[in-house]
PDB file of N, CA and C in Angstrom:
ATOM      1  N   UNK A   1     -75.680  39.471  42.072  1.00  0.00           N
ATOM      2  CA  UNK A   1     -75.006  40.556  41.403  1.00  0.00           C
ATOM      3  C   UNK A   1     -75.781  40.908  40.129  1.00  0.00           C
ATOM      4  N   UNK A   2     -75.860  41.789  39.969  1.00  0.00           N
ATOM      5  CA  UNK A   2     -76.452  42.700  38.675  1.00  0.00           C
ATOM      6  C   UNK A   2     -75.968  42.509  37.737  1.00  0.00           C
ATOM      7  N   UNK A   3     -76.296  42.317  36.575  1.00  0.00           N
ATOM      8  CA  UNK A   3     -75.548  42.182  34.806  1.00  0.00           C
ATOM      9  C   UNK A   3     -75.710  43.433  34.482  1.00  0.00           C
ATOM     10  N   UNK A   4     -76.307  44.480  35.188  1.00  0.00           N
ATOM     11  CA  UNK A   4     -77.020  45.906  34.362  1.00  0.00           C
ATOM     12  C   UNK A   4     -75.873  47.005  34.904  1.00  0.00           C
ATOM     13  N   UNK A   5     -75.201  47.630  33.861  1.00  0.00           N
ATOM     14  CA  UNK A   5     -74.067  49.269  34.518  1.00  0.00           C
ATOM     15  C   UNK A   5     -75.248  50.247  33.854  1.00  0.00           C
ATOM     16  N   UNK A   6     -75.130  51.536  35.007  1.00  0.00           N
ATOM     17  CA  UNK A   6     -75.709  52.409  34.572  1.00  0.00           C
ATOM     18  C   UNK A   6     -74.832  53.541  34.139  1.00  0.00           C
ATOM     19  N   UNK A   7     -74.918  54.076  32.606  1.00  0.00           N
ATOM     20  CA  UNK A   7     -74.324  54.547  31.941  1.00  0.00           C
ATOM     21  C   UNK A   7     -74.375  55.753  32.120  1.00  0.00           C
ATOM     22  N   UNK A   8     -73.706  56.819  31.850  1.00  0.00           N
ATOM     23  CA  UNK A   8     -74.016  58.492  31.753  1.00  0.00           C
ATOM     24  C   UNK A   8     -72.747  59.255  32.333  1.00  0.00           C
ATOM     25  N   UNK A   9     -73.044  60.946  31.897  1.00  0.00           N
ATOM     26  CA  UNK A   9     -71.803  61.933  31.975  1.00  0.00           C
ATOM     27  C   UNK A   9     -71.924  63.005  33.205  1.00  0.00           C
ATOM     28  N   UNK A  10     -71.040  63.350  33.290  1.00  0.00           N
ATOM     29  CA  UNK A  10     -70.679  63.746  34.588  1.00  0.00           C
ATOM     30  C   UNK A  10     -72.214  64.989  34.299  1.00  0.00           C
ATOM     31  N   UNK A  11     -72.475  65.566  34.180  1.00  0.00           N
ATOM     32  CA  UNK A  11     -73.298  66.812  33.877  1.00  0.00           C
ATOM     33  C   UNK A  11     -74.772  66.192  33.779  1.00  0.00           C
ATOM     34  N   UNK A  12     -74.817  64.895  33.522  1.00  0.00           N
ATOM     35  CA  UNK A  12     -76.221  64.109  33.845  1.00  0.00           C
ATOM     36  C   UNK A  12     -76.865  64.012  31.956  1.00  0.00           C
ATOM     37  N   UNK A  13     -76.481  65.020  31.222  1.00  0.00           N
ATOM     38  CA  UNK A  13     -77.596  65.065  30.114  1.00  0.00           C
ATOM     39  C   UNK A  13     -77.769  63.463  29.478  1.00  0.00           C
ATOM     40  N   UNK A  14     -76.634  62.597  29.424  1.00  0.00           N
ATOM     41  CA  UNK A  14     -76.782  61.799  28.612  1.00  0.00           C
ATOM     42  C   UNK A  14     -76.595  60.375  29.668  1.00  0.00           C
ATOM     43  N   UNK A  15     -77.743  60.033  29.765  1.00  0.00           N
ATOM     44  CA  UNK A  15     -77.597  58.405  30.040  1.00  0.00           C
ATOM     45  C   UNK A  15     -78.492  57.120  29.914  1.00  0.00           C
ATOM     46  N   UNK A  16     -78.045  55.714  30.384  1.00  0.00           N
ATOM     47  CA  UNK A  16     -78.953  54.895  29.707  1.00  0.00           C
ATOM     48  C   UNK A  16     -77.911  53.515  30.293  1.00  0.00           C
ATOM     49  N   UNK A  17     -78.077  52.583  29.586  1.00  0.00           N
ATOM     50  CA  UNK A  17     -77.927  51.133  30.592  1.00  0.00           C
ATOM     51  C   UNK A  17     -77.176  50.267  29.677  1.00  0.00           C
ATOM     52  N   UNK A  18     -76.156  49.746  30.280  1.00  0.00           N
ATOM     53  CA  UNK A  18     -75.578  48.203  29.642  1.00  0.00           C
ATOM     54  C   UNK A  18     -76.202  47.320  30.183  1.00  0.00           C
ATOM     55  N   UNK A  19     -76.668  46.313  29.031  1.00  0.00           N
ATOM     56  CA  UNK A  19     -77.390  45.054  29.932  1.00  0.00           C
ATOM     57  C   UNK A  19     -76.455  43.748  29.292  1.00  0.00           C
ATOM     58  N   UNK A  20     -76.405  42.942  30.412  1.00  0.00           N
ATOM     59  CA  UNK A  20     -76.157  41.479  29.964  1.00  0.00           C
ATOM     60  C   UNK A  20     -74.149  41.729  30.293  1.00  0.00           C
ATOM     61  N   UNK A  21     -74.140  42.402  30.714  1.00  0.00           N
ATOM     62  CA  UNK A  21     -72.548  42.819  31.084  1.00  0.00           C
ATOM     63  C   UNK A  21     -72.020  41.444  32.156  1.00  0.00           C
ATOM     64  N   UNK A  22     -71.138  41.037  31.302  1.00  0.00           N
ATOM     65  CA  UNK A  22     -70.309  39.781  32.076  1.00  0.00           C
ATOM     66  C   UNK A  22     -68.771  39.530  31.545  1.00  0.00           C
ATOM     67  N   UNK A  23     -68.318  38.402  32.285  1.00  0.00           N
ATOM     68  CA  UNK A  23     -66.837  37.974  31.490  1.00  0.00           C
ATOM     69  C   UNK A  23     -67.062  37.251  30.314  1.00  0.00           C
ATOM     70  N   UNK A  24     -68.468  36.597  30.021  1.00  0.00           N
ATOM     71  CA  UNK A  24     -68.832  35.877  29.105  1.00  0.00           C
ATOM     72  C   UNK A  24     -69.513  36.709  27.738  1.00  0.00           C
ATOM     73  N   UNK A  25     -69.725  37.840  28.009  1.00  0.00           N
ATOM     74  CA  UNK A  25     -70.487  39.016  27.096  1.00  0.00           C
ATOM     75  C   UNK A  25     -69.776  39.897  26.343  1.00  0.00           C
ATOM     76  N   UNK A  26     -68.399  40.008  27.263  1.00  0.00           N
ATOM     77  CA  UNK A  26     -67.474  41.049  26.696  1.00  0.00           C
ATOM     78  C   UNK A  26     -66.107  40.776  27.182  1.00  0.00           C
ATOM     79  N   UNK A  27     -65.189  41.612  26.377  1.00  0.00           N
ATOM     80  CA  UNK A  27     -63.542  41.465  26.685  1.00  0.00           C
ATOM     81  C   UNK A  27     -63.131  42.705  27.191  1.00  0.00           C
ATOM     82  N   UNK A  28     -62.535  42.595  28.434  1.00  0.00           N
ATOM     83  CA  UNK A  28     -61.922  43.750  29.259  1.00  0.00           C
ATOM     84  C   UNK A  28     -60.213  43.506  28.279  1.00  0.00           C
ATOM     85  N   UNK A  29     -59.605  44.932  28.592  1.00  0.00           N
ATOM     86  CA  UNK A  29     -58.273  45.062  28.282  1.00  0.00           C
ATOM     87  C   UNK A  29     -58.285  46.546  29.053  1.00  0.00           C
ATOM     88  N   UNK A  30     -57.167  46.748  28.612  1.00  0.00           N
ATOM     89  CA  UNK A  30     -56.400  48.299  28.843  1.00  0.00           C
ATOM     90  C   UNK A  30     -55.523  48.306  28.105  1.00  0.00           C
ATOM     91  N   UNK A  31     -55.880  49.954  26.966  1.00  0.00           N
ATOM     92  CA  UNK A  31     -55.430  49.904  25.698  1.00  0.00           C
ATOM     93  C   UNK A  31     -54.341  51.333  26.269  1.00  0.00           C
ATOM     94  N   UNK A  32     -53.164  51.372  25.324  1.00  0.00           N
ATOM     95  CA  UNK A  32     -52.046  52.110  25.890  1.00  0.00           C
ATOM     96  C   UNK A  32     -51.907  53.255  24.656  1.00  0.00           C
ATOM     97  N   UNK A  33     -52.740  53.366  24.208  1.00  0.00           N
ATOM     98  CA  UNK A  33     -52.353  54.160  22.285  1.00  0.00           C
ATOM     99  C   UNK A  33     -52.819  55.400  22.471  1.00  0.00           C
ATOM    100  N   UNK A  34     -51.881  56.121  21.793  1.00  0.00           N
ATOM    101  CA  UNK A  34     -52.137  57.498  21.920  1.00  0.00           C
ATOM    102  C   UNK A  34     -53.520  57.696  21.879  1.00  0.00           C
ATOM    103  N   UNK A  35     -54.259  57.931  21.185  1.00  0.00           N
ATOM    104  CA  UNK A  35     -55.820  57.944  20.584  1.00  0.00           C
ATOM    105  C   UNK A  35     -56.162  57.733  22.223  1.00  0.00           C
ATOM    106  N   UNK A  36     -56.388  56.914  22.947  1.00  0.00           N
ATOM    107  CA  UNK A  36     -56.794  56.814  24.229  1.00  0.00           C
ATOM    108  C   UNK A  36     -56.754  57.603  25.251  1.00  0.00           C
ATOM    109  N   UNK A  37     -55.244  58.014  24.659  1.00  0.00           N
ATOM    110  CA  UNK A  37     -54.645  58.974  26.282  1.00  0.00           C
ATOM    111  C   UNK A  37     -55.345  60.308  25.546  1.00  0.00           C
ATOM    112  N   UNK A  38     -55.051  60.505  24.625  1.00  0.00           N
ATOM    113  CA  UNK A  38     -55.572  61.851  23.909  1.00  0.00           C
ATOM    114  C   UNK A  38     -56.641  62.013  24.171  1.00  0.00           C
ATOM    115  N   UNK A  39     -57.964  60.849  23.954  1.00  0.00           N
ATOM    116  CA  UNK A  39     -59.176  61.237  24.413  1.00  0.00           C
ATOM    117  C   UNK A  39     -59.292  61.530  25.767  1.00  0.00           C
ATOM    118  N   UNK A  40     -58.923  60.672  26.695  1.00  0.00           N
ATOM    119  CA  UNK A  40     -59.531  61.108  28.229  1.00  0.00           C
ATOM    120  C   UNK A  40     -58.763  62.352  28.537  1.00  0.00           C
ATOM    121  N   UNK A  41     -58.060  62.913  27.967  1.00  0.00           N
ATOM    122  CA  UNK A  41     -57.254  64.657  28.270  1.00  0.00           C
ATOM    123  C   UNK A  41     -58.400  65.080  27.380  1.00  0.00           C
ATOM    124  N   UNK A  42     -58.903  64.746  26.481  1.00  0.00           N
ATOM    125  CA  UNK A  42     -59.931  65.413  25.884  1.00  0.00           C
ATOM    126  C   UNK A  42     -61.462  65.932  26.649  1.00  0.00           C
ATOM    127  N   UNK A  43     -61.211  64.580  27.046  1.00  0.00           N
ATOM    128  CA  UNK A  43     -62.446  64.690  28.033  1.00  0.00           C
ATOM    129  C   UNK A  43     -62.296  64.903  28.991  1.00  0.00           C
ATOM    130  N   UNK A  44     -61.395  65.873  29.666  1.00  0.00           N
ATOM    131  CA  UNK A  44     -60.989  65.971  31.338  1.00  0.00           C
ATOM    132  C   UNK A  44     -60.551  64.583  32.294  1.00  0.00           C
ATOM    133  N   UNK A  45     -60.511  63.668  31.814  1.00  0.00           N
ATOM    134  CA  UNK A  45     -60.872  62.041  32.391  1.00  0.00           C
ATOM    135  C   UNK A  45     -58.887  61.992  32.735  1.00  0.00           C
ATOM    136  N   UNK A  46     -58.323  62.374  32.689  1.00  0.00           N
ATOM    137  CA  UNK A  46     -56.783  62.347  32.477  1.00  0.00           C
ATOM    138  C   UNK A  46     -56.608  61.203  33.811  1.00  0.00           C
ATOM    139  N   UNK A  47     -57.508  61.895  35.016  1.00  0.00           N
ATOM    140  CA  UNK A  47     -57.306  61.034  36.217  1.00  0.00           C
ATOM    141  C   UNK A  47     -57.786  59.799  36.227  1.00  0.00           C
ATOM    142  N   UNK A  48     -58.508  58.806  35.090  1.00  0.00           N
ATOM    143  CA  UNK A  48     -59.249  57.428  34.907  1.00  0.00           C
ATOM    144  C   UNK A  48     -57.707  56.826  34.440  1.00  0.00           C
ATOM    145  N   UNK A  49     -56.843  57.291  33.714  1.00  0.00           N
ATOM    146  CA  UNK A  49     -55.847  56.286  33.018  1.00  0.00           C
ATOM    147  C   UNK A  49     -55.108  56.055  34.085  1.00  0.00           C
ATOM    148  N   UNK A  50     -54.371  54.563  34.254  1.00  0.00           N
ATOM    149  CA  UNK A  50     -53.277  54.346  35.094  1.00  0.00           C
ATOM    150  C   UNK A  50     -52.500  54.739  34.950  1.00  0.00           C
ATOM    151  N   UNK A  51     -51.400  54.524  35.734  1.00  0.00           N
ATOM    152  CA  UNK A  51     -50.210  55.523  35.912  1.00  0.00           C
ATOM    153  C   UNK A  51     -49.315  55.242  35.099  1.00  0.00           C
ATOM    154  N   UNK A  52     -49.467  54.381  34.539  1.00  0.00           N
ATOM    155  CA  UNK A  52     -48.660  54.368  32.814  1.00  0.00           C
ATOM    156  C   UNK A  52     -49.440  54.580  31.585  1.00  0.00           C
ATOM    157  N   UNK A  53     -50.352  55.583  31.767  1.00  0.00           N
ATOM    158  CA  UNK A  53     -51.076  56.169  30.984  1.00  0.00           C
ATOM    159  C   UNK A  53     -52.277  55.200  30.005  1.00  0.00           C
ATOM    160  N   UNK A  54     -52.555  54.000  30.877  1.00  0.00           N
ATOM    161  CA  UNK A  54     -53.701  52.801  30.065  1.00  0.00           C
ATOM    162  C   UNK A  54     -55.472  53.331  30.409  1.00  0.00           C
ATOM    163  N   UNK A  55     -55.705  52.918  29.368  1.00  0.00           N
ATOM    164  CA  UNK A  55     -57.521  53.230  29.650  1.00  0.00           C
ATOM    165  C   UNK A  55     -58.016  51.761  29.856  1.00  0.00           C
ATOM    166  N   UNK A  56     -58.779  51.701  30.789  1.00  0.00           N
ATOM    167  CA  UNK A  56     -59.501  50.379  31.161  1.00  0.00           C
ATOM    168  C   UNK A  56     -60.601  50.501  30.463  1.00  0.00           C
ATOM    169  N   UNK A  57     -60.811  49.529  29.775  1.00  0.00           N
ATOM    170  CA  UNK A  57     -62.000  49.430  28.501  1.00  0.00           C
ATOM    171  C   UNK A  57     -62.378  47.940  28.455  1.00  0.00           C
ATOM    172  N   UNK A  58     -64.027  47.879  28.573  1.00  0.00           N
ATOM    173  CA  UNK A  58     -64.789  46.847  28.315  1.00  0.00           C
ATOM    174  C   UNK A  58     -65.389  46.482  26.932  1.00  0.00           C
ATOM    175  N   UNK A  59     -65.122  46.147  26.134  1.00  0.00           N
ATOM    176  CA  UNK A  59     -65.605  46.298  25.018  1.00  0.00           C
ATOM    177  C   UNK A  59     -66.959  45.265  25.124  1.00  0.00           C
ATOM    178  N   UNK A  60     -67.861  45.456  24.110  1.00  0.00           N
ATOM    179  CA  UNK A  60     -69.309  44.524  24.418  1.00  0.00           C
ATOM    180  C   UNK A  60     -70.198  45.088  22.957  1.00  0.00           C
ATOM    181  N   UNK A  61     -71.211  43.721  22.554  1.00  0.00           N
ATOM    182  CA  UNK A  61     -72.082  44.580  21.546  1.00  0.00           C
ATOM    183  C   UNK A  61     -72.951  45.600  21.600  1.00  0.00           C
ATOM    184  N   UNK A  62     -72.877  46.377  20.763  1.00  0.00           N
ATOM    185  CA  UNK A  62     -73.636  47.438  20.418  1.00  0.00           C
ATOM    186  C   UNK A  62     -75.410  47.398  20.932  1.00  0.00           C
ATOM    187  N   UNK A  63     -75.552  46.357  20.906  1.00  0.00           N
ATOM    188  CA  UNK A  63     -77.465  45.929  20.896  1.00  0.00           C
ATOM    189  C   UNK A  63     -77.429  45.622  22.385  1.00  0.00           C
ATOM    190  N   UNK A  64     -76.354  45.461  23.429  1.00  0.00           N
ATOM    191  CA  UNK A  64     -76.803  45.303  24.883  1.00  0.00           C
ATOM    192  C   UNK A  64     -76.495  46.866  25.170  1.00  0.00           C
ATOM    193  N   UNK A  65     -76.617  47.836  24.678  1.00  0.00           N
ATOM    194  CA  UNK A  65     -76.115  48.970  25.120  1.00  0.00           C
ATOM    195  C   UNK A  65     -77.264  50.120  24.327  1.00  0.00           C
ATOM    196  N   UNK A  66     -78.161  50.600  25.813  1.00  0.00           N
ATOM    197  CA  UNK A  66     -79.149  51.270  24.883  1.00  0.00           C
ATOM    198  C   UNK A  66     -78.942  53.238  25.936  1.00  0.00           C
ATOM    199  N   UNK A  67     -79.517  53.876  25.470  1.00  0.00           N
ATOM    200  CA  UNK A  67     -79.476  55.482  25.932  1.00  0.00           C
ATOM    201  C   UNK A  67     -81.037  56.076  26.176  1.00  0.00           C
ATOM    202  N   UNK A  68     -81.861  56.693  26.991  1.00  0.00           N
ATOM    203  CA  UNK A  68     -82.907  56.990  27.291  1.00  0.00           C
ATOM    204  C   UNK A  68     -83.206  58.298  27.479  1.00  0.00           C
ATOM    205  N   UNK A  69     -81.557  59.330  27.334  1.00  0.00           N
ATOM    206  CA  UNK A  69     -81.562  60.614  27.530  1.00  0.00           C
ATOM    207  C   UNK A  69     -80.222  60.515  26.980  1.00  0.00           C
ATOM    208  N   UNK A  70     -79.752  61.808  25.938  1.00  0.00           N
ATOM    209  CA  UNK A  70     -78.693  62.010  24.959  1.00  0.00           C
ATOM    210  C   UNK A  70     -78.619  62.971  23.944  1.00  0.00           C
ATOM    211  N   UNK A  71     -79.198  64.017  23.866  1.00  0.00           N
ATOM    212  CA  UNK A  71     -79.186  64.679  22.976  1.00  0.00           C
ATOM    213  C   UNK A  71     -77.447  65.445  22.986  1.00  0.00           C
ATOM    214  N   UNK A  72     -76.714  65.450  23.833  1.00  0.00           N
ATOM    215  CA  UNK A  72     -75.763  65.768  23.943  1.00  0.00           C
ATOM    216  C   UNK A  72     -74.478  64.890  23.328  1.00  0.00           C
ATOM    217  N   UNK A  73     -74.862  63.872  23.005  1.00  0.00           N
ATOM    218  CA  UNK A  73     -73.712  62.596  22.860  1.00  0.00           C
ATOM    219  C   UNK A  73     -73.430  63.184  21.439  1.00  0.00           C
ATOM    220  N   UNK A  74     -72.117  63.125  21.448  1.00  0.00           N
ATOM    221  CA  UNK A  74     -71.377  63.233  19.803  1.00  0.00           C
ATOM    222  C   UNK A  74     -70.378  62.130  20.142  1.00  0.00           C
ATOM    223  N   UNK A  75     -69.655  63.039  18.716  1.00  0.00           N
ATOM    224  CA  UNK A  75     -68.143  61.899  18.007  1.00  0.00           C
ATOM    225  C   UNK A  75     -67.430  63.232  18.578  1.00  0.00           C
ATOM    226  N   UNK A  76     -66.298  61.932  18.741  1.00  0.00           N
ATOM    227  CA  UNK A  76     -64.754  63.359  18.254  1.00  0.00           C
ATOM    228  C   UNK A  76     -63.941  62.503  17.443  1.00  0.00           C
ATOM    229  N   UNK A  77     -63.231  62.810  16.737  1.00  0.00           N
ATOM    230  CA  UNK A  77     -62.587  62.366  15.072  1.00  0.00           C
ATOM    231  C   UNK A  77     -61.149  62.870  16.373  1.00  0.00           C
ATOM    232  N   UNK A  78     -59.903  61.945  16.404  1.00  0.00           N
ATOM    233  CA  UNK A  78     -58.711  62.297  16.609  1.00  0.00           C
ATOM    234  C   UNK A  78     -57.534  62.567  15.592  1.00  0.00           C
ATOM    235  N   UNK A  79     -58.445  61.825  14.814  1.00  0.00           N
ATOM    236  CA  UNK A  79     -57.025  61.907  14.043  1.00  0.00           C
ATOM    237  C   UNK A  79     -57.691  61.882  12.586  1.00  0.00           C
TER     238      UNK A  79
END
């Protein structure tokens, strides 16, 4: 099995690679807070949350997570 996810957006401009991705590297949850649900309606993603409105999220460091194409990537500020 692979440690490597390949990253990127539906439209292709922005992508790039998680490396070192494991149960030992990072903490899975599913976060239920507004801010969450708000973003994936933000981002069209409405259909990724479960049906009690949770986002499945891997959290992991910053330095196993690199981009090779992105000029498109921003922030959005919710609140």
């Amino acid at each position: 099995m692979s440690d490597q996810v390949a990253l990127g957006c539906k439209c292709g401009a922005v992508h790039g690679i998680a490396r070192e991705v494991s149960r030992h590297n990072g903490t899975r949850g599913v976060c239920y807070c507004d801010d969450c649900q708000a973003y994936a309606h933000f981002l069209g993603g409405a259909d990724l949350l479960d049906r009690w409105g949770g986002s499945d999220i891997y959290q992991m460091m910053p330095k196993r997570v690199s981009f090779d194409a992105g000029s498109k990537l921003r922030c959005v500020r919710l609140r």
